[in-house]
C-alpha atoms as a PDB file:
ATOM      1  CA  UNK A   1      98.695  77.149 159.520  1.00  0.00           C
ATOM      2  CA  UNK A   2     101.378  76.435 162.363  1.00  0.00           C
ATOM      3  CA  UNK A   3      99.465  73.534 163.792  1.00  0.00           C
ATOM      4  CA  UNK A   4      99.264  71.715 160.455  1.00  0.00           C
ATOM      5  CA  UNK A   5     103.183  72.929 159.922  1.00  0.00           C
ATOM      6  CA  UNK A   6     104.151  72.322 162.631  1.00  0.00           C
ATOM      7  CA  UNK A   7     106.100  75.691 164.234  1.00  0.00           C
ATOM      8  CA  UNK A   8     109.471  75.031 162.953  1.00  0.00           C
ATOM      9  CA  UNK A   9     108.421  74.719 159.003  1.00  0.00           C
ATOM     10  CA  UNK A  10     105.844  77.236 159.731  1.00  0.00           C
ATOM     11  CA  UNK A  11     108.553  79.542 160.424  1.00  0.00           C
ATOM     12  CA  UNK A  12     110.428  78.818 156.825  1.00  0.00           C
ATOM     13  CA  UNK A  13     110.759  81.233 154.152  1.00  0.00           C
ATOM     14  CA  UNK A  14     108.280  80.087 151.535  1.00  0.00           C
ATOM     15  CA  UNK A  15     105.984  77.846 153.534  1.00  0.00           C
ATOM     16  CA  UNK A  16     102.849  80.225 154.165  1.00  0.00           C
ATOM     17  CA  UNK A  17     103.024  80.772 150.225  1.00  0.00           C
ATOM     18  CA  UNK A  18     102.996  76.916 149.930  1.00  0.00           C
ATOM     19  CA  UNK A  19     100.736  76.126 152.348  1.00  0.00           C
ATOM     20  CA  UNK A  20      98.268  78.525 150.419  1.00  0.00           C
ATOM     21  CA  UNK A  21      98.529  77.238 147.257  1.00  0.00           C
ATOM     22  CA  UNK A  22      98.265  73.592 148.395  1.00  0.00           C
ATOM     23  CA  UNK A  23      94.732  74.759 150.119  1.00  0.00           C
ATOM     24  CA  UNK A  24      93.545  75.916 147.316  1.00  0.00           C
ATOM     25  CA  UNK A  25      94.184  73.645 144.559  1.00  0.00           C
ATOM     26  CA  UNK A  26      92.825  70.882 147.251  1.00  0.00           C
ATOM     27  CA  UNK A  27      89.398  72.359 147.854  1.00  0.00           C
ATOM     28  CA  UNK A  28      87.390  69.338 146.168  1.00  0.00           C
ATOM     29  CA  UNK A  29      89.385  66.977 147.454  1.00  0.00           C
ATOM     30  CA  UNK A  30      90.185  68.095 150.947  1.00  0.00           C
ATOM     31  CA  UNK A  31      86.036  68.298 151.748  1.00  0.00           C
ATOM     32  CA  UNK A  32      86.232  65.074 150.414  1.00  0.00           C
ATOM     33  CA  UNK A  33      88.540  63.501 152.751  1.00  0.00           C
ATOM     34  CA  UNK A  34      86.821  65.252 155.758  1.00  0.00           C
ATOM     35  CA  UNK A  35      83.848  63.570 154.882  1.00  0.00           C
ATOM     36  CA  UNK A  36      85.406  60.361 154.466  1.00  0.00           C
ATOM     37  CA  UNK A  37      87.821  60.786 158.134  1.00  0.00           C
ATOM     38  CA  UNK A  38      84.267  61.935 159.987  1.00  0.00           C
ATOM     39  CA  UNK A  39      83.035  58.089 159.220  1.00  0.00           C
ATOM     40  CA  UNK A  40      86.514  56.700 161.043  1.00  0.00           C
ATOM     41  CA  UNK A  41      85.838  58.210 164.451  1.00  0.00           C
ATOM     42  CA  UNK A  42      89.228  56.370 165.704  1.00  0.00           C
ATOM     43  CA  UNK A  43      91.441  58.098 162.955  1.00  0.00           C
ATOM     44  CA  UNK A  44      89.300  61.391 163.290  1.00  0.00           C
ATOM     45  CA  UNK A  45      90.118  61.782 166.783  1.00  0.00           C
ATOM     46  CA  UNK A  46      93.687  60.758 165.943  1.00  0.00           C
ATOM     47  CA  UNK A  47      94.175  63.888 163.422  1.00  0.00           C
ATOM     48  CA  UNK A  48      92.195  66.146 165.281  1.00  0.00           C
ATOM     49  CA  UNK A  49      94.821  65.449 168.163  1.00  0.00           C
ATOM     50  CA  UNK A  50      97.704  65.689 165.937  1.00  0.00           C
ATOM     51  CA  UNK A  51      96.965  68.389 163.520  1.00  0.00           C
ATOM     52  CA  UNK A  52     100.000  67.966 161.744  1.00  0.00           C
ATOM     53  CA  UNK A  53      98.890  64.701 160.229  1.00  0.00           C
ATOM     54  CA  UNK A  54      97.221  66.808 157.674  1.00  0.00           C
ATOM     55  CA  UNK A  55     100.489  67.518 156.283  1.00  0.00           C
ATOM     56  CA  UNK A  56     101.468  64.152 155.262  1.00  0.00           C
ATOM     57  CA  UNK A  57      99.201  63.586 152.358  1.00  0.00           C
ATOM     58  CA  UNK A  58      99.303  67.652 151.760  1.00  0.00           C
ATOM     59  CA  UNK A  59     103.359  67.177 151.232  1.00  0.00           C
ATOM     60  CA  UNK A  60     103.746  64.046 149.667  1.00  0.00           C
ATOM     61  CA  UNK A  61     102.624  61.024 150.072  1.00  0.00           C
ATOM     62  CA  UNK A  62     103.614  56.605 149.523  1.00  0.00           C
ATOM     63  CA  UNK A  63     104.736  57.595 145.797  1.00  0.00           C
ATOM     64  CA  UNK A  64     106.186  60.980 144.569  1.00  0.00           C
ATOM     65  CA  UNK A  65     104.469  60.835 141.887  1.00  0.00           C
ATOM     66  CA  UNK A  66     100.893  61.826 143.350  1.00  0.00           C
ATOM     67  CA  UNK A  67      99.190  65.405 142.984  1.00  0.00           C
ATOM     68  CA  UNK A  68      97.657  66.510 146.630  1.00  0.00           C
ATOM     69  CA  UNK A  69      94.574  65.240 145.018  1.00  0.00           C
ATOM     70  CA  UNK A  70      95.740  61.637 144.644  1.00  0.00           C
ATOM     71  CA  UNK A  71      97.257  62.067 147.688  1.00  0.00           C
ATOM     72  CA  UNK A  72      94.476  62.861 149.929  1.00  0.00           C
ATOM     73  CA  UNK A  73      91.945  60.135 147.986  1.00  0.00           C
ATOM     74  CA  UNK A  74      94.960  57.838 148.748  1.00  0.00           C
ATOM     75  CA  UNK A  75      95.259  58.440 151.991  1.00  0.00           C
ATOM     76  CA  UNK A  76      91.820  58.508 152.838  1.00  0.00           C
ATOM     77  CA  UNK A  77      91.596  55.104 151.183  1.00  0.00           C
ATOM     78  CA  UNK A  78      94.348  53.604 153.529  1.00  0.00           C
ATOM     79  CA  UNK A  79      92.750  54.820 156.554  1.00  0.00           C
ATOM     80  CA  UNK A  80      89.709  53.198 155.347  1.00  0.00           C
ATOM     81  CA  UNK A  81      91.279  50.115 155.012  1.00  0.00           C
ATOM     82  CA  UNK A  82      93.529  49.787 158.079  1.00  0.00           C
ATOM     83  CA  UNK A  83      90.442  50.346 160.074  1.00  0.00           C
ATOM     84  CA  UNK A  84      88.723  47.561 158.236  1.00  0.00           C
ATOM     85  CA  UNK A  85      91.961  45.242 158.619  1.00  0.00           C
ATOM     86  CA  UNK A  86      92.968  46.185 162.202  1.00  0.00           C
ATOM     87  CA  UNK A  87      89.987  46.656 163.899  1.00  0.00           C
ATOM     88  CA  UNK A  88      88.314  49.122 166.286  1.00  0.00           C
ATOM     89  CA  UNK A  89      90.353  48.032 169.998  1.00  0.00           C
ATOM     90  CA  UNK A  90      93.321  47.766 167.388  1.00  0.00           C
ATOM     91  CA  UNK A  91      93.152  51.412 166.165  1.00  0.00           C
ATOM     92  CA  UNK A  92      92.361  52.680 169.182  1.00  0.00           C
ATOM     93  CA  UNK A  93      95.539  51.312 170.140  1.00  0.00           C
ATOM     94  CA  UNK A  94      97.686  52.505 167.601  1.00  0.00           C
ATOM     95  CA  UNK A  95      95.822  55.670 167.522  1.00  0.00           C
ATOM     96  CA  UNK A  96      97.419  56.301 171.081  1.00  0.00           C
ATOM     97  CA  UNK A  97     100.791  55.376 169.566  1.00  0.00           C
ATOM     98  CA  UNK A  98     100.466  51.627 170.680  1.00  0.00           C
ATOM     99  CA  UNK A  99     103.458  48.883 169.628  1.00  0.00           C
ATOM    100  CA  UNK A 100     101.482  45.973 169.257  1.00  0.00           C
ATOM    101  CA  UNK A 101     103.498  42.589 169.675  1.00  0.00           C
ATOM    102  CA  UNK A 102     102.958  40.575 165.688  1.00  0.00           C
ATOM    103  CA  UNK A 103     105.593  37.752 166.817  1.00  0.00           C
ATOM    104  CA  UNK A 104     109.010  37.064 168.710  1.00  0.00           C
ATOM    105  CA  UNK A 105     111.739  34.393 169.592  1.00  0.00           C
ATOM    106  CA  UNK A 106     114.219  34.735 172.150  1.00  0.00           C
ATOM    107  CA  UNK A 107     116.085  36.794 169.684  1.00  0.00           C
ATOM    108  CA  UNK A 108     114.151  39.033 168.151  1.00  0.00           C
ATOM    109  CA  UNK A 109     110.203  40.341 168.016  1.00  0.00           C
ATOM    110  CA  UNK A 110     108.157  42.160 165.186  1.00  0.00           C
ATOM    111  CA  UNK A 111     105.787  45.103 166.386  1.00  0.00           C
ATOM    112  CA  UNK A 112     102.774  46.666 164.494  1.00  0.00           C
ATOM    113  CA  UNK A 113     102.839  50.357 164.634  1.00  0.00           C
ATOM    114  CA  UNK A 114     102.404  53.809 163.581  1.00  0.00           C
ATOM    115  CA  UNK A 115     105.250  54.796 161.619  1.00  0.00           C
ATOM    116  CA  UNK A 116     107.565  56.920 163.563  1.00  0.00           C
ATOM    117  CA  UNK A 117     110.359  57.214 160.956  1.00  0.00           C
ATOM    118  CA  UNK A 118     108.939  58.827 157.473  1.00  0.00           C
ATOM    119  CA  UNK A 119     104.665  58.836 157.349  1.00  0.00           C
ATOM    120  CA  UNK A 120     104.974  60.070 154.235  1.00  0.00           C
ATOM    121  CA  UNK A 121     106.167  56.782 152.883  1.00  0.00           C
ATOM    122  CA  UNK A 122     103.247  55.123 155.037  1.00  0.00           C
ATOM    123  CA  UNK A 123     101.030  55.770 157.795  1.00  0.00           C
ATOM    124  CA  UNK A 124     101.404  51.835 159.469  1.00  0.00           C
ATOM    125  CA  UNK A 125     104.962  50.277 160.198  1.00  0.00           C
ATOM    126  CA  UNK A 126     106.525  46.790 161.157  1.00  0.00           C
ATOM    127  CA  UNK A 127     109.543  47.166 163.125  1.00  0.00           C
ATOM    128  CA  UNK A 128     112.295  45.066 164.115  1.00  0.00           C
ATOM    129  CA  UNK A 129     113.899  44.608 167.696  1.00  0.00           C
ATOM    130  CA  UNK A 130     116.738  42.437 168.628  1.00  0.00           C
ATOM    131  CA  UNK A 131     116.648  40.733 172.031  1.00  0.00           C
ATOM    132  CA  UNK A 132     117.797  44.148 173.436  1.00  0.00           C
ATOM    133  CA  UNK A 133     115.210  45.683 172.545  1.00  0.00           C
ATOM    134  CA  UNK A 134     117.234  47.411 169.506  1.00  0.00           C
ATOM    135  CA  UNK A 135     114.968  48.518 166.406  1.00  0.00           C
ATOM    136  CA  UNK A 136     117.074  47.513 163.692  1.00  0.00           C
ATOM    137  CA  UNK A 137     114.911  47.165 160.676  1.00  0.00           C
ATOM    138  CA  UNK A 138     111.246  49.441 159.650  1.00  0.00           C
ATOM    139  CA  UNK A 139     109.147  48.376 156.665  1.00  0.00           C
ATOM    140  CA  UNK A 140     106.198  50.890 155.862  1.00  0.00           C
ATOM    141  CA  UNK A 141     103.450  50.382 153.854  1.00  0.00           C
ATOM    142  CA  UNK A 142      99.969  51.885 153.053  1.00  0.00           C
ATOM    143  CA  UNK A 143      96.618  50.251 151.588  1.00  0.00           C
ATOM    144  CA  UNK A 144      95.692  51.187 148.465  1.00  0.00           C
ATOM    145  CA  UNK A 145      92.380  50.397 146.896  1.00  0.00           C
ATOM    146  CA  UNK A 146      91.071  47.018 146.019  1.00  0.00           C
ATOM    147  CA  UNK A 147      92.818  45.089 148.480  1.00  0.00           C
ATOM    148  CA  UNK A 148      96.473  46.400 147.019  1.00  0.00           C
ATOM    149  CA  UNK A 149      98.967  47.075 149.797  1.00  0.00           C
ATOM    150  CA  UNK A 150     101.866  49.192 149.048  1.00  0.00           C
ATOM    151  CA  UNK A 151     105.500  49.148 150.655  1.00  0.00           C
ATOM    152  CA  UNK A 152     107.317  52.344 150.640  1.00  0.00           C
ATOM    153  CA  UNK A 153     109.933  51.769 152.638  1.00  0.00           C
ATOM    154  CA  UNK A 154     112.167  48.887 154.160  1.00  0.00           C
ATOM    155  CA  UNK A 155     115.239  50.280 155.977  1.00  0.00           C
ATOM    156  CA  UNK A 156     117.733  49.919 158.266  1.00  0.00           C
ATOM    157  CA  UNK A 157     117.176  52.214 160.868  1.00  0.00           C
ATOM    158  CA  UNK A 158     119.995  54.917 161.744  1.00  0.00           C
ATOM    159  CA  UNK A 159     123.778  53.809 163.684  1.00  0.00           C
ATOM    160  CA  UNK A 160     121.976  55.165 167.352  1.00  0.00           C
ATOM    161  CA  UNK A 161     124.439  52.176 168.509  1.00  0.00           C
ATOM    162  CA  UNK A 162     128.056  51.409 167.257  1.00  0.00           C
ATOM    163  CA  UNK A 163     127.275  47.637 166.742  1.00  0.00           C
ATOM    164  CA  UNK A 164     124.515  48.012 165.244  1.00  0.00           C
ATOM    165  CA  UNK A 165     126.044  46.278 162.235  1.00  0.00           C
ATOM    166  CA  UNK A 166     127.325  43.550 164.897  1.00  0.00           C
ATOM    167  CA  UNK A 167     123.889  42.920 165.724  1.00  0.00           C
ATOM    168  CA  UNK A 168     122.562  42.360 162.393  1.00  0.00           C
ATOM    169  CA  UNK A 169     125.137  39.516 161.796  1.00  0.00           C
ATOM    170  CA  UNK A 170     124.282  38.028 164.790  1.00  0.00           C
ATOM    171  CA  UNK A 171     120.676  38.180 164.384  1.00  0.00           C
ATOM    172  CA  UNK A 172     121.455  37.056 160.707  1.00  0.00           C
ATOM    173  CA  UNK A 173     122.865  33.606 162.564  1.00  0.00           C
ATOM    174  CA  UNK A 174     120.385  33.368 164.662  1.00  0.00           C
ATOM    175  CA  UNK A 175     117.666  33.375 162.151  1.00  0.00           C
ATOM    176  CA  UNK A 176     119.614  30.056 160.245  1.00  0.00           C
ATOM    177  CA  UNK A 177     121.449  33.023 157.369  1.00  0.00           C
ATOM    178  CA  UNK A 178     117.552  34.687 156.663  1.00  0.00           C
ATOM    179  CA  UNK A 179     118.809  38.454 156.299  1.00  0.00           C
ATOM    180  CA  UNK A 180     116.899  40.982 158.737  1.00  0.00           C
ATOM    181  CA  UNK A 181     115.245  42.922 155.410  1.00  0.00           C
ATOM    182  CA  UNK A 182     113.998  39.629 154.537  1.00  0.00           C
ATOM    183  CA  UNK A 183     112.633  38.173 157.839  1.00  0.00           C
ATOM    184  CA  UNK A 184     110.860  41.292 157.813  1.00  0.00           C
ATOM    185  CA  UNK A 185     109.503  41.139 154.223  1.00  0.00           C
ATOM    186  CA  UNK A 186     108.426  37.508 155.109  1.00  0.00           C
ATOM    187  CA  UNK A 187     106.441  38.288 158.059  1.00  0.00           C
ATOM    188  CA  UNK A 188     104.549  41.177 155.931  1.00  0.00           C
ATOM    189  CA  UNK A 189     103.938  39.004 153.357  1.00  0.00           C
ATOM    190  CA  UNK A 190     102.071  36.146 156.313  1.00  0.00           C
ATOM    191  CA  UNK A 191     100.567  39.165 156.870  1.00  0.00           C
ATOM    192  CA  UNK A 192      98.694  39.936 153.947  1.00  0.00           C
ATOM    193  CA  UNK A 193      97.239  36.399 153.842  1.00  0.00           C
ATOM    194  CA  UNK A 194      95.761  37.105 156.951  1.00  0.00           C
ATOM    195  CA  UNK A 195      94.756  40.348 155.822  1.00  0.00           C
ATOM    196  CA  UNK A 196      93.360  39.031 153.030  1.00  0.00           C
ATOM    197  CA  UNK A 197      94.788  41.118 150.888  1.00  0.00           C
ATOM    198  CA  UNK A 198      95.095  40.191 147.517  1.00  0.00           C
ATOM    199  CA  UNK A 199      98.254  42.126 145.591  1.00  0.00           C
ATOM    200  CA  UNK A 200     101.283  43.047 147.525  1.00  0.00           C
ATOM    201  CA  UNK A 201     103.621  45.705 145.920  1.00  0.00           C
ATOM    202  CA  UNK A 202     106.704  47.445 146.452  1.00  0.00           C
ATOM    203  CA  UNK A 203     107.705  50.835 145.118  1.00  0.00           C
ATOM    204  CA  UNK A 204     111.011  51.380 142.991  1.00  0.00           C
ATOM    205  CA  UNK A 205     113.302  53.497 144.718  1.00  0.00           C
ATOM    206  CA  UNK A 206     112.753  55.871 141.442  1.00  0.00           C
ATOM    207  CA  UNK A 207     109.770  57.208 143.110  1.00  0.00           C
ATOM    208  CA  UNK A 208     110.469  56.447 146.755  1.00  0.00           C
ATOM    209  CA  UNK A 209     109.613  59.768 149.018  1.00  0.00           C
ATOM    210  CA  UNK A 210     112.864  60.193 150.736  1.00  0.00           C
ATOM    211  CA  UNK A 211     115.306  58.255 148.063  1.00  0.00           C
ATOM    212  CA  UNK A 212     117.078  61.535 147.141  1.00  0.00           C
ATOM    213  CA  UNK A 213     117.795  62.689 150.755  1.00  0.00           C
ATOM    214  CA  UNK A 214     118.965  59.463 151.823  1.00  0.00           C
ATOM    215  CA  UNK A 215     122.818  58.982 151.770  1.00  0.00           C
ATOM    216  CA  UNK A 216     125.304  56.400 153.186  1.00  0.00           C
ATOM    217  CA  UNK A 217     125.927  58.468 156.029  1.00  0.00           C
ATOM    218  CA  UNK A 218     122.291  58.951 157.621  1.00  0.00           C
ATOM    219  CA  UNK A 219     121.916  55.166 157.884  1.00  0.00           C
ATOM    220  CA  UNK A 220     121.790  51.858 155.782  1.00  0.00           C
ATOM    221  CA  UNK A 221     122.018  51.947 151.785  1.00  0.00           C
ATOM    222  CA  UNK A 222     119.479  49.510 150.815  1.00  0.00           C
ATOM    223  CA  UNK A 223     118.626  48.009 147.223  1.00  0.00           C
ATOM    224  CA  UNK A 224     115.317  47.750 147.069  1.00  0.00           C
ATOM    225  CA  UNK A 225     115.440  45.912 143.630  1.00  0.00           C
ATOM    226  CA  UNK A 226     117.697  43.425 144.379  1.00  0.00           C
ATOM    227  CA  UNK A 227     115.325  42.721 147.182  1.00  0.00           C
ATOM    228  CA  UNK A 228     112.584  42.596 145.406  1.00  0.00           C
ATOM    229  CA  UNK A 229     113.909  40.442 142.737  1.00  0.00           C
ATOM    230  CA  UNK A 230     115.207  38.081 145.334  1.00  0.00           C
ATOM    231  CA  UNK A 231     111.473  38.018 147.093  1.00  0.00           C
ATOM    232  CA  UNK A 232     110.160  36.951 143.491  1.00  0.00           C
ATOM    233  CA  UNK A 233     109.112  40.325 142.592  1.00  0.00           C
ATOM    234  CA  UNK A 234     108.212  41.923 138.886  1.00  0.00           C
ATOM    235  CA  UNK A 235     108.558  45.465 137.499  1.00  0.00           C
ATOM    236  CA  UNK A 236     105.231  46.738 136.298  1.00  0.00           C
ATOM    237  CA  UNK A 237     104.773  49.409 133.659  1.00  0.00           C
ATOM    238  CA  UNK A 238     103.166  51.465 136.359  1.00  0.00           C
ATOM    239  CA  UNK A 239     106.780  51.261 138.401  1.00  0.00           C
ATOM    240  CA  UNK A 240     105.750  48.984 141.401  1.00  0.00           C
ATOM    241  CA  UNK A 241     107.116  45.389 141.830  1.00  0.00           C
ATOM    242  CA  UNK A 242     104.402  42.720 142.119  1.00  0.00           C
ATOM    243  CA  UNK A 243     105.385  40.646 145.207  1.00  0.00           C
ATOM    244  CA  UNK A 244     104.037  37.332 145.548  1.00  0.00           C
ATOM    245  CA  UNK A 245     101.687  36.401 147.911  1.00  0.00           C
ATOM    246  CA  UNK A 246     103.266  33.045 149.285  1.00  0.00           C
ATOM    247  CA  UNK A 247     106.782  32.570 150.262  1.00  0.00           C
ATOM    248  CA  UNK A 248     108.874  30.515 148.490  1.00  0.00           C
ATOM    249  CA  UNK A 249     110.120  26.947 149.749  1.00  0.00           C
ATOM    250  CA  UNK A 250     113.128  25.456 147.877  1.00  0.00           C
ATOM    251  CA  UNK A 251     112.815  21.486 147.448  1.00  0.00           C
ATOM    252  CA  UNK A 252     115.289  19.683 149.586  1.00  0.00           C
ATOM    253  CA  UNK A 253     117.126  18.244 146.219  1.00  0.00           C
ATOM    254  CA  UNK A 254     117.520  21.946 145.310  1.00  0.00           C
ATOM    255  CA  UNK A 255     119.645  22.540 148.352  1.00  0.00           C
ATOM    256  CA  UNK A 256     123.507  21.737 148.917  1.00  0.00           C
ATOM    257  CA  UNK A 257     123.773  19.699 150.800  1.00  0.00           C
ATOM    258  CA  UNK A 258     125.870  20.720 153.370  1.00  0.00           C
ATOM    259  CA  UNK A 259     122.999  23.745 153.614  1.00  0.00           C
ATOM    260  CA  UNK A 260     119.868  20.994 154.265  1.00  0.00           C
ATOM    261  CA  UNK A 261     119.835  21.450 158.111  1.00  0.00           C
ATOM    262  CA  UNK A 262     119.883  25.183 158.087  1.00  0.00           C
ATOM    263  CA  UNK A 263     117.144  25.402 155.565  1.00  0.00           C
ATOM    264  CA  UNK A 264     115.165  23.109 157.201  1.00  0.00           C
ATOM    265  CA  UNK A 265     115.609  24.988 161.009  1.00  0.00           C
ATOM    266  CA  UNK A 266     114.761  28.678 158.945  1.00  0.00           C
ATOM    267  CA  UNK A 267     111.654  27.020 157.503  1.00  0.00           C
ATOM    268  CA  UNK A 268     110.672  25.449 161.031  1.00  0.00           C
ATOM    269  CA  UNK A 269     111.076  29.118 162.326  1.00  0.00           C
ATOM    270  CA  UNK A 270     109.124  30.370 159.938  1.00  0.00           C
ATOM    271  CA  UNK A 271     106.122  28.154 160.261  1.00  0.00           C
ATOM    272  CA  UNK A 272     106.558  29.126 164.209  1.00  0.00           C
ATOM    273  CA  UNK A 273     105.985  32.702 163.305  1.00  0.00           C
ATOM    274  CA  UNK A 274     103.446  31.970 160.720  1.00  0.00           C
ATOM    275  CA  UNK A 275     101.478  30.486 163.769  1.00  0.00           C
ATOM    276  CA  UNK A 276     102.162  32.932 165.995  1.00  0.00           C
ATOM    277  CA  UNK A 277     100.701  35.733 163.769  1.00  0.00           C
ATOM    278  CA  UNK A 278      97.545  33.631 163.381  1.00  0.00           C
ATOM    279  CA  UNK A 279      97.081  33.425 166.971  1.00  0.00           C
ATOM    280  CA  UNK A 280      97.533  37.224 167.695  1.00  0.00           C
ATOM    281  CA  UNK A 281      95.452  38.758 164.690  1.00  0.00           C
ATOM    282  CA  UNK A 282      92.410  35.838 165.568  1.00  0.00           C
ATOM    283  CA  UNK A 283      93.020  37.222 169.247  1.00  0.00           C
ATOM    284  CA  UNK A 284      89.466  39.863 168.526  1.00  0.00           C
ATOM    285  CA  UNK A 285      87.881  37.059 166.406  1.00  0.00           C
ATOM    286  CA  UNK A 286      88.136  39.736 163.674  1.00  0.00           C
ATOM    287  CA  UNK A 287      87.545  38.046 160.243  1.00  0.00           C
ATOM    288  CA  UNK A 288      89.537  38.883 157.347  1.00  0.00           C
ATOM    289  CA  UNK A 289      88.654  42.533 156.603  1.00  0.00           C
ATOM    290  CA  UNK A 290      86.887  43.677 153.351  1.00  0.00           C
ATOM    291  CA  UNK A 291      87.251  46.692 151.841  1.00  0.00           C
END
């Protein structure tokens, strides 16, 4: 029990009783997800080495909604997937805990990695560093079935530095008045057309894992549906925002136009990352995954 726990929760009043009753309403669906990680040698050797992994889809799991049953079929569906997308030398990579390099400017880079901050609300992250080297912003996200693609988190990441909020207006400047949240959301979104993936959703902070314990002072408030709306996004009756899978481009009569030359330099940026990312993910001549 303590190496799935952890020893600290192990130790909790409650927690063996828990940890019970979640084995054994899981039975079915635990043997099931064993027999699916023993075909994903990269992500088998990854929990057997980290025991505690097991917990994540055991606790909760991308959407609060989900039963451990739904959980562990969930999760056993994004491994699936993320070894299709990334690739074998890719997941060997991240299996080891790997930061691999998506795009950068002189002011900032985006890394692919594990996520280090909640896996509960994802497995895979995209993280944000400023020129210093500063993570300021984390999106998470999961693969669902079907080529869906789920993101279950996009934060600011805690004050570790006193100007951290200087440092998000000047990378704000320096990416021509595109808010970090945003650059980050774009890149995700360029992406998922590499990707191939073919619906791109983002959960409601109703049934976000860590909504409830999150509070002004442990970091950034965020609204996720002002985002979302802003991105293009619609509610669904099953409480996830449908995304689009192209990024918008306003028309240059559209703009003031005391605003045309910064729209036009953020657009040139972005078709600089846009490249970028093709180069790196066609870097293993992987095509776009299926699964």
């Amino acid at each position: 029990m303590e190496e799935v726990l952890g020893a600290q929760r192990a130790e909790r009043p409650g927690e063996g009783l828990k940890y019970g009753l979640r084995m054994w309403f899981s039975k079915q669906s635990r043997r099931r997800f064993a027999r699916q990680l023993a075909t994903l040698p990269e992500w088998a050797t990854m929990f057997r080495a980290e025991p505690t992994l097991y917990f994540i889809p055991w606790r909760a799991f991308l959407d609060e909604r989900w039963g451990v049953g739904k959980r562990l079929t969930a999760c056993g569906t994004d491994l699936a997937a993320a070894h299709a997308v990334f690739g074998p030398d890719r997941c060997e990579r991240l299996r080891h805990g790997e930061r691999i390099a998506l795009c950068q400017t002189n002011d900032f880079a985006i890394h692919l990695g594990r996520n280090r901050i909640c896996c509960h609300e994802g497995l895979w992250a995209l993280t944000l560093v400023d020129a210093q080297g500063v993570a300021l912003f984390n999106l998470s996200f999961g693969f669902l079935a079907n080529r869906h693609v789920l993101v279950a988190s996009l934060q600011g990441l805690q004050k570790s530095h006193e100007d951290t909020q200087d440092r998000i207006r000047m990378l704000t400047k320096r990416t021509h008045g595109l808010r970090p949240a945003t650059l980050l959301l774009h890149v995700f979104v360029m992406l998922c057309q590499l990707w191939g993936i073919e619906h791109i959703q983002g959960i409601d902070p109703d049934y976000q894992i860590k909504q409830r314990n999150r509070a002004p002072g442990k970091g950034f408030t965020f609204d996720y549906r002002a985002l979302w709306q802003e991105a293009g996004g619609l509610r669904q009756g099953h409480g996830y925002w449908d995304l689009p899978r192209t990024l918008p481009e306003r028309a240059a009569a559209d703009i003031p136009t005391q605003k045309r030359a910064m729209y036009a330099r953020r657009y040139a940026q972005r078709q600089q990352l846009a490249e970028q990312l093709a180069r790196q993910w066609a870097m293993t001549g992987s095509p776009p995954a299926v699964y």
